[in-house]
Protein backbone atom coordinates (compact mmCIF):
# COMPACT_ATOMS: atom_id res chain seq x y z
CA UNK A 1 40.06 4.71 -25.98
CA UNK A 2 41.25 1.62 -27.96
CA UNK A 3 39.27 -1.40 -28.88
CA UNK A 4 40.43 -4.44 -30.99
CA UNK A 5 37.75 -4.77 -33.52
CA UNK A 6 37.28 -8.18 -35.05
CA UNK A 7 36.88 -7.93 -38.73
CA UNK A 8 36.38 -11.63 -39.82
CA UNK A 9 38.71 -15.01 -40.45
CA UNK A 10 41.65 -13.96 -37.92
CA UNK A 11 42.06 -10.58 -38.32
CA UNK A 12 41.61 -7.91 -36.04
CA UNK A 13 42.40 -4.24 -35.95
CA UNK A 14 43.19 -1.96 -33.22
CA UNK A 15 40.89 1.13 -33.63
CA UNK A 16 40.14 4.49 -31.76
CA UNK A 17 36.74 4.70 -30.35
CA UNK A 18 34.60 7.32 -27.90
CA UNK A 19 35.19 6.68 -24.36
CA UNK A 20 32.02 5.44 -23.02
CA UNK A 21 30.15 7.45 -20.85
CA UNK A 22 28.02 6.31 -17.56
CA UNK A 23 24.50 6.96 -18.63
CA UNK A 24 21.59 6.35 -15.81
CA UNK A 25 22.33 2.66 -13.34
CA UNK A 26 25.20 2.36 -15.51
CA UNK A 27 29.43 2.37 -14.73
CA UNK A 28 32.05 2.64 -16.63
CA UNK A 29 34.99 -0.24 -15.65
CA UNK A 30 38.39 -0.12 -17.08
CA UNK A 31 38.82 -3.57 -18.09
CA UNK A 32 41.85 -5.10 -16.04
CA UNK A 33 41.91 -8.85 -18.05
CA UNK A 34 39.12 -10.26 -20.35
CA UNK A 35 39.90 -13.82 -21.22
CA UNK A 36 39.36 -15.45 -24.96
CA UNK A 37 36.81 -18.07 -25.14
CA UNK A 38 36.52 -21.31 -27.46
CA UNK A 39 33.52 -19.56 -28.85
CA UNK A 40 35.42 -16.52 -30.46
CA UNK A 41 37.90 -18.80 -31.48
CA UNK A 42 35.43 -20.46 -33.15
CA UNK A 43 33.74 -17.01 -33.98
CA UNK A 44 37.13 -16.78 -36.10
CA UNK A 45 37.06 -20.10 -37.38
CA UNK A 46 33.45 -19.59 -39.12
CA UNK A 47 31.79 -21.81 -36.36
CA UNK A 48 30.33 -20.07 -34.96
CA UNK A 49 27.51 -17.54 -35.76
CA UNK A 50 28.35 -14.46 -35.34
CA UNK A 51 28.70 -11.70 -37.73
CA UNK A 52 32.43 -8.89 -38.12
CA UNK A 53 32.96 -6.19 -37.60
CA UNK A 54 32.48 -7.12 -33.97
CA UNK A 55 34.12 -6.35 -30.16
CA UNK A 56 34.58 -9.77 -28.96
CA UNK A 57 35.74 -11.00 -25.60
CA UNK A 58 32.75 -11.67 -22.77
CA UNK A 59 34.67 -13.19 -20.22
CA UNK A 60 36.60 -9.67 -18.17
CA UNK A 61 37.11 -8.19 -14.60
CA UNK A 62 37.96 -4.68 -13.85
CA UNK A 63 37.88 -1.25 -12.26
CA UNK A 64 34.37 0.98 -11.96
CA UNK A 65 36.03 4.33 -12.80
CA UNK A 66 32.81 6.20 -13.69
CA UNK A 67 28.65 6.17 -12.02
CA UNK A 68 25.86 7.29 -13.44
CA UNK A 69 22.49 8.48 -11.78
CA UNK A 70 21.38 6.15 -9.68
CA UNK A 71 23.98 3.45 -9.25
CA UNK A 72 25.75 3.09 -5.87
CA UNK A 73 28.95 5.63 -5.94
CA UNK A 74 30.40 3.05 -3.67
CA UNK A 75 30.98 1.21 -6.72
CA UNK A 76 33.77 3.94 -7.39
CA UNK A 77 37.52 2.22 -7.39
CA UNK A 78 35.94 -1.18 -6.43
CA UNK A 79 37.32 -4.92 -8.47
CA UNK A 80 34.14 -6.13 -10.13
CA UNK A 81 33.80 -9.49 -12.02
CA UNK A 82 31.16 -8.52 -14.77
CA UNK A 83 28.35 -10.03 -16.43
CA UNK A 84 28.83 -8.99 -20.22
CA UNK A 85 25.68 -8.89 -21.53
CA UNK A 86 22.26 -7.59 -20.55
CA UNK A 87 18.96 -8.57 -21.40
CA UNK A 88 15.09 -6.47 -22.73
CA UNK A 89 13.81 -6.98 -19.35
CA UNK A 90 10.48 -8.11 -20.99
CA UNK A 91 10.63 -11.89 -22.34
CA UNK A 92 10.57 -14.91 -20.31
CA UNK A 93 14.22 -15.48 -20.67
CA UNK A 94 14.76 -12.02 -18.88
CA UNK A 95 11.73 -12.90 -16.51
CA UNK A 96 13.33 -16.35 -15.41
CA UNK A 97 17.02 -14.49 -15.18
CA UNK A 98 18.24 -15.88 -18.06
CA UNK A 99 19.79 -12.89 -20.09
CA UNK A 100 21.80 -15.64 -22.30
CA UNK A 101 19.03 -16.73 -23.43
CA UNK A 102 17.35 -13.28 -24.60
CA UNK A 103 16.54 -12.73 -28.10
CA UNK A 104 17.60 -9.29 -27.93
CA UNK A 105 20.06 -9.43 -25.00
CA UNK A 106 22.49 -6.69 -25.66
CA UNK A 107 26.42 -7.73 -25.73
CA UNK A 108 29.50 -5.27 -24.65
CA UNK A 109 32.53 -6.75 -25.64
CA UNK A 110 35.42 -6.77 -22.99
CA UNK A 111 38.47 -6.65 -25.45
CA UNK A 112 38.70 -2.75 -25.08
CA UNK A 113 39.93 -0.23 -22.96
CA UNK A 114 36.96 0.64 -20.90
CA UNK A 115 33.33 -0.51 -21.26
CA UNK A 116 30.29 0.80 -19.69
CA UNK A 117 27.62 -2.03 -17.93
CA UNK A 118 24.25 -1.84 -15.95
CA UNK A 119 25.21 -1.63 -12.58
CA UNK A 120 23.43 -4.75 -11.96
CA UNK A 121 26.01 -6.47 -14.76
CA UNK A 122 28.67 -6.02 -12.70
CA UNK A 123 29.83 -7.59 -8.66
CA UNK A 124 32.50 -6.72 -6.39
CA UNK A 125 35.04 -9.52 -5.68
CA UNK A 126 35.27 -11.58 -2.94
CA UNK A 127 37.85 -11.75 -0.71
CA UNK A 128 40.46 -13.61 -1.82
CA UNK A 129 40.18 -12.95 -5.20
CA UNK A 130 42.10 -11.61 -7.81
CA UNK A 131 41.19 -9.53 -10.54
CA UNK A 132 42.61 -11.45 -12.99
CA UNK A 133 41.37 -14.55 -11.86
CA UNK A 134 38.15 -13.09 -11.41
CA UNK A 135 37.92 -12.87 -15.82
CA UNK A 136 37.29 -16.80 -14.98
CA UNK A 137 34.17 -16.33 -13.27
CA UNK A 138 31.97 -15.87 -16.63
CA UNK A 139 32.87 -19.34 -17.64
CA UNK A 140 32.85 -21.00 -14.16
CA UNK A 141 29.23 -19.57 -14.00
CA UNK A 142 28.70 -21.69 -17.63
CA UNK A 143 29.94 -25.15 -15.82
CA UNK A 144 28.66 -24.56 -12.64
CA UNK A 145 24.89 -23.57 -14.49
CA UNK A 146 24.95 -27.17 -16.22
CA UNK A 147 26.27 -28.89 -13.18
CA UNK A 148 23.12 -27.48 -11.50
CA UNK A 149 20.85 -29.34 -13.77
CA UNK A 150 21.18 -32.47 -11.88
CA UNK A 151 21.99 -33.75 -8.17
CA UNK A 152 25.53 -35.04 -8.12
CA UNK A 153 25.35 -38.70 -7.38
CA UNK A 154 26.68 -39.48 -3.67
CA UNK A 155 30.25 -40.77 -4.21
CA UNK A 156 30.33 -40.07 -7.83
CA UNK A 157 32.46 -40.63 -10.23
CA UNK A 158 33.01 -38.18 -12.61
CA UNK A 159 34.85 -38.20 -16.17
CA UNK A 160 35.33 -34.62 -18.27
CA UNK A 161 36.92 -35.31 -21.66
CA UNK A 162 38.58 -32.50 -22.95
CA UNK A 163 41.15 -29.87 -20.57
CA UNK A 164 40.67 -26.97 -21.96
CA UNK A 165 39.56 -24.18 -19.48
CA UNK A 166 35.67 -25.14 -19.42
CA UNK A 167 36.89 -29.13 -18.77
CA UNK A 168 39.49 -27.99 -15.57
CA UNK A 169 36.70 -25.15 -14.21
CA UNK A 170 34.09 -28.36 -14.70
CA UNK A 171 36.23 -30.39 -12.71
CA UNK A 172 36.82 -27.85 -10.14
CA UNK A 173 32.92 -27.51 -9.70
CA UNK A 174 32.29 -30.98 -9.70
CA UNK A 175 34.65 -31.65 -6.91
CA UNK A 176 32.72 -29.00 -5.17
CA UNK A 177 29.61 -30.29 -5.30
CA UNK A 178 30.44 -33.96 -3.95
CA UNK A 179 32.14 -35.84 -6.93
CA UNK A 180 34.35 -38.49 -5.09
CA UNK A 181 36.90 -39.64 -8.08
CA UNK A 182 37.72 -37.16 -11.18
CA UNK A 183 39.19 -38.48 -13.97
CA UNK A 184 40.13 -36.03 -17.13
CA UNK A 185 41.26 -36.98 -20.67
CA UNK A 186 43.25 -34.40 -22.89
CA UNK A 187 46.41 -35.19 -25.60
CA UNK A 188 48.04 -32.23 -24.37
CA UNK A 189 50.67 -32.69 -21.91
CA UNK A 190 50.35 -29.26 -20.09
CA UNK A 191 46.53 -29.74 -19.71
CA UNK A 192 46.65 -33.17 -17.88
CA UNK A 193 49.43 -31.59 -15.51
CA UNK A 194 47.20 -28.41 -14.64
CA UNK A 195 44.25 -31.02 -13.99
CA UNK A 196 46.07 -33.01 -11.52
CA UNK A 197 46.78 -29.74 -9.53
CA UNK A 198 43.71 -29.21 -9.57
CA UNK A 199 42.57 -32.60 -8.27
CA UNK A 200 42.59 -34.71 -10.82
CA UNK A 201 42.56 -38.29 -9.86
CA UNK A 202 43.40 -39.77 -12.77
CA UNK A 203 44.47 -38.32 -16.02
CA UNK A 204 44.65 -40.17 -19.23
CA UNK A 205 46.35 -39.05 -22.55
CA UNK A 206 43.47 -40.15 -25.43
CA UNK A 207 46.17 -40.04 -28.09
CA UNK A 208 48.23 -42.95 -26.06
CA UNK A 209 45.69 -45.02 -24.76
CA UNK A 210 42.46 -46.54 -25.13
CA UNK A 211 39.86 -44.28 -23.02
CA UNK A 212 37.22 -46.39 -23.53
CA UNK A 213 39.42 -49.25 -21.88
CA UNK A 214 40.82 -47.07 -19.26
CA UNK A 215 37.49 -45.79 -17.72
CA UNK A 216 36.18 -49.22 -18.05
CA UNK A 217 38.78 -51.13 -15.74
CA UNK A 218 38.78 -48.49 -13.49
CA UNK A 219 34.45 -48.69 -12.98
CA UNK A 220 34.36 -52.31 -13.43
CA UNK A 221 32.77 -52.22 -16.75
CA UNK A 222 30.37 -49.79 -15.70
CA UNK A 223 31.58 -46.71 -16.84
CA UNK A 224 31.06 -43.01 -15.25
CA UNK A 225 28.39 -42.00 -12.96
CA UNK A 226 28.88 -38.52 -14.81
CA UNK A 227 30.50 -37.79 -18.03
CA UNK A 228 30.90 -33.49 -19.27
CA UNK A 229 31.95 -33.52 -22.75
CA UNK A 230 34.14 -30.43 -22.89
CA UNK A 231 35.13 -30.02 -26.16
CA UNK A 232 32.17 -29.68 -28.44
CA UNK A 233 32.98 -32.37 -30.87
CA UNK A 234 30.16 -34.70 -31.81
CA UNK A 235 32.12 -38.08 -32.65
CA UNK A 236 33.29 -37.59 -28.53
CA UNK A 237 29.79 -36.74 -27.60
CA UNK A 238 29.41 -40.26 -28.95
CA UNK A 239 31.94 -41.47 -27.21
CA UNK A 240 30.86 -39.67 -23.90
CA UNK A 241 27.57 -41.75 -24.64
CA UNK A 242 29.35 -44.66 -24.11
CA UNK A 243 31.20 -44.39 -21.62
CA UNK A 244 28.20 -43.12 -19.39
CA UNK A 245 26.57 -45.71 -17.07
CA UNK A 246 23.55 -46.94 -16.45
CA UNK A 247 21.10 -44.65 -15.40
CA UNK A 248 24.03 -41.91 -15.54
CA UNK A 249 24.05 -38.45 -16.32
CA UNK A 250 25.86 -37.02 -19.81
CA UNK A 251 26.44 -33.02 -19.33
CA UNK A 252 27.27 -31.45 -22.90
CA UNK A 253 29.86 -28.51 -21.73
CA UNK A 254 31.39 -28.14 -24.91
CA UNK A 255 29.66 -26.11 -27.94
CA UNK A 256 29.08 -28.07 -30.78
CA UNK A 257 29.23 -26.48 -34.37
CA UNK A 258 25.27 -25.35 -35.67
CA UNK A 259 23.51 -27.82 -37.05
CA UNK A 260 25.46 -30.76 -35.46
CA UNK A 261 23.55 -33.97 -34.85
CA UNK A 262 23.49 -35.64 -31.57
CA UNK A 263 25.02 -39.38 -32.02
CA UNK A 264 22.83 -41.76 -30.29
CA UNK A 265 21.04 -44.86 -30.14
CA UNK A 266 17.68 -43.98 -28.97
CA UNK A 267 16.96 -47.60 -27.84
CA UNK A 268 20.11 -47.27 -26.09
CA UNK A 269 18.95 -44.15 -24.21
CA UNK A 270 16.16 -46.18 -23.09
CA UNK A 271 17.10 -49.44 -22.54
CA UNK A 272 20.24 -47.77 -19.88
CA UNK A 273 18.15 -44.90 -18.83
CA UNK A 274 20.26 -42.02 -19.83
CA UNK A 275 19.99 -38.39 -18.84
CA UNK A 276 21.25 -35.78 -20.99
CA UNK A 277 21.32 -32.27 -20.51
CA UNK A 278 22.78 -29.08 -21.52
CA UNK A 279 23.09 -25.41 -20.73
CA UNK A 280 23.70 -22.44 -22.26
CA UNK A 281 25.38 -19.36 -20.50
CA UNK A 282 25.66 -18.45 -17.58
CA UNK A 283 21.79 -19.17 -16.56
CA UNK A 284 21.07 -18.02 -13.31
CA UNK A 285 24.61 -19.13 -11.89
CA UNK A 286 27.27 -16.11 -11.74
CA UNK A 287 26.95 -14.63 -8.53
CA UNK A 288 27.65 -17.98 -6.66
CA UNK A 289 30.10 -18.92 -9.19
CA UNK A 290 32.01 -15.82 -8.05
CA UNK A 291 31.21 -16.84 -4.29
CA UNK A 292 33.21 -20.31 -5.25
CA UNK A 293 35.90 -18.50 -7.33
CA UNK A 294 38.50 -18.16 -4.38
CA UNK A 295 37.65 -21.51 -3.09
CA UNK A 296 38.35 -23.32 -6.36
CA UNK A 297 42.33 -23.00 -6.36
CA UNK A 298 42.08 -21.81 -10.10
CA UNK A 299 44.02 -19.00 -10.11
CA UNK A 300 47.31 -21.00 -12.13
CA UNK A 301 44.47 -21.26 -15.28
CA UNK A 302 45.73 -17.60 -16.56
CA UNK A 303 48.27 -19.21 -18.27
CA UNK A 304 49.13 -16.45 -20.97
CA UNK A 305 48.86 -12.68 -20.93
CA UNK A 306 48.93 -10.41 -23.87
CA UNK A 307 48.46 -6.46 -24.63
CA UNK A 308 45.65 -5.61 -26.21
CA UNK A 309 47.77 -4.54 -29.26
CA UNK A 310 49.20 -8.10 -29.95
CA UNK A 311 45.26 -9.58 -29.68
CA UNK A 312 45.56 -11.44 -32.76
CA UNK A 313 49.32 -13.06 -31.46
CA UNK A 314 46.76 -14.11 -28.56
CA UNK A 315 44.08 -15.75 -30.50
CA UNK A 316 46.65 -17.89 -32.36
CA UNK A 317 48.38 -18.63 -29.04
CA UNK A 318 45.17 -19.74 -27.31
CA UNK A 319 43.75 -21.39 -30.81
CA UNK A 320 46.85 -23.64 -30.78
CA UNK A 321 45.78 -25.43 -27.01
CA UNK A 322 48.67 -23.65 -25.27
CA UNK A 323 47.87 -24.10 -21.53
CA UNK A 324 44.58 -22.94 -20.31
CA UNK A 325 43.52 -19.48 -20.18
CA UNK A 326 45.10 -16.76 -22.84
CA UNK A 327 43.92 -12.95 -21.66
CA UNK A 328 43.40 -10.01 -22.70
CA UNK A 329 45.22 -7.06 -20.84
CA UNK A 330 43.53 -3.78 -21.87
């Protein structure tokens, strides 16, 4: 089968490798789309630590063409959304369900022709679901894991800087779970049209306008109930800070470079009561992010496909901002 192997900076080759082989509770899926995340672009742009040569791409959907002893053979021919990475079984991460956060969680990358999972790693769609939008649901399971870290205020307002795809599946979740207004902020054009389809109530263009003045006349000077910083970028973390009200909730979406420093005035975190929280992964969260996926109206995110072949035409398609969601087609 064919893989596109990552082999550091931007480049990537397109290599030969053994077909993999169901061993015991495991399938084999033919991978139908895996999507590219900001963290392998980052991966490419050194910000990210990890180390070439390397199979990226965690974010897929496919086809179980292969069981091994012990997993269901109705599994055979069925859609799956899958979970890309499994975990020791034995640490407390593991214990609590958190394979993201295992030390020595095990990582199968999607951008290949066929990749063999636990059985447990991978779900049969809903109805209503696509396969393709179903590559989506590793990264709606990220948003919808930190929106589960705090109650959504009744009648909230909620304000996600950045529309890239974590910002628009944030928004999508946060509607979900009771926000009243949704405002987004993004330069890009495309971005700020996609997030009023998706329910945007107000978009604002950064680049054009004052945000800080914007979200202030439109909460009376109090600024947002919520705020999800979704571009991992710590002068907007800063001003996410800001623009969070008292006694409001700041959700960090976006992944900040290693080693980045979180701008704040502690006496301010005190003084207006502040909550702050992050989340990495998918926590505990995919299988009822894939229960939401056909009720989200996100299916217009895929906004670029590309052959596994022209992977590295895809990574400088999606690294430029183009639309929301560049994929993989194995």
């Amino acid at each position: 089968m064919k893989v596109a192997t990552w082999r550091g900076e931007s480049r990537f080759t397109i290599d030969e490798a053994p077909d993999p082989v169901a061993g015991p509770g495991q399938v084999v899926v033919a991978v139908h789309a895996a999507g590219i995340c900001g963290t392998d672009i980052h991966a490419t742009q050194g910000r990210f630590p990890w180390t070439p040569p390397l199979v990226l791409g965690h974010e897929y959907s496919g086809v179980v063409r292969e069981v091994g002893r012990g997993a269901s053979r109705r599994l055979l021919g069925r859609a799956v959304a899958c979970q890309p990475s499994f975990g020791c079984g034995e640490c407390a991460a593991c214990e609590a369900g958190r394979i993201s956060q295992c030390p020595r969680a095990v990582r199968v990358g999607g951008f290949a022709e066929r990749v063999a999972l636990p059985a447990t790693c991978v779900h049969p769609l809903p109805r209503g679901l696509d396969a393709t939008t179903a590559a989506l649901t590793e990264p709606a399971a990220c948003c919808l894991a930190g929106l589960e870290t705090f109650a959504m205020p009744r009648g909230a307002t909620v304000l996600v800087i950045g529309g890239g795809i974590m910002g628009l599946l944030t928004m999508a979740l946060a509607r979900r779970r009771g926000a009243r207004r949704l405002i987004l902020s993004d330069p890009i054009e495309e971005r700020r049209r996609i997030a009023r389809r998706l329910g945007a109530h107000v978009v604002i263009d950064p680049s054009r306008a004052s945000l800080r003045d914007r979200v202030m006349a439109l909460t009376r000077g109090r600024g947002a109930d919520v705020v999800c910083e979704a571009v991992g970028k710590p002068e907007l973390v800063a001003e996410a800070i800001a623009l969070t009200r008292m006694t409001g909730y700041l959700q960090l979406v976006g992944v900040n470079p290693k080693g980045s420093l979180l701008p704040l005035d502690l006496w301010d975190v005190h003084y207006r009561e502040l909550r702050i929280g992050g989340a990495f992964g998918r926590g505990t969260a995919f299988r009822r992010a894939l229960a939401l996926m056909p009720k989200l109206g996100v299916k217009r995110l895929v906004t670029a496909r590309f052959p596994l072949e022209r992977i590295g035409d895809a990574f400088a398609h999606a690294a430029a901002g183009h639309g929301a969601k560049t994929v993989i087609a194995p």
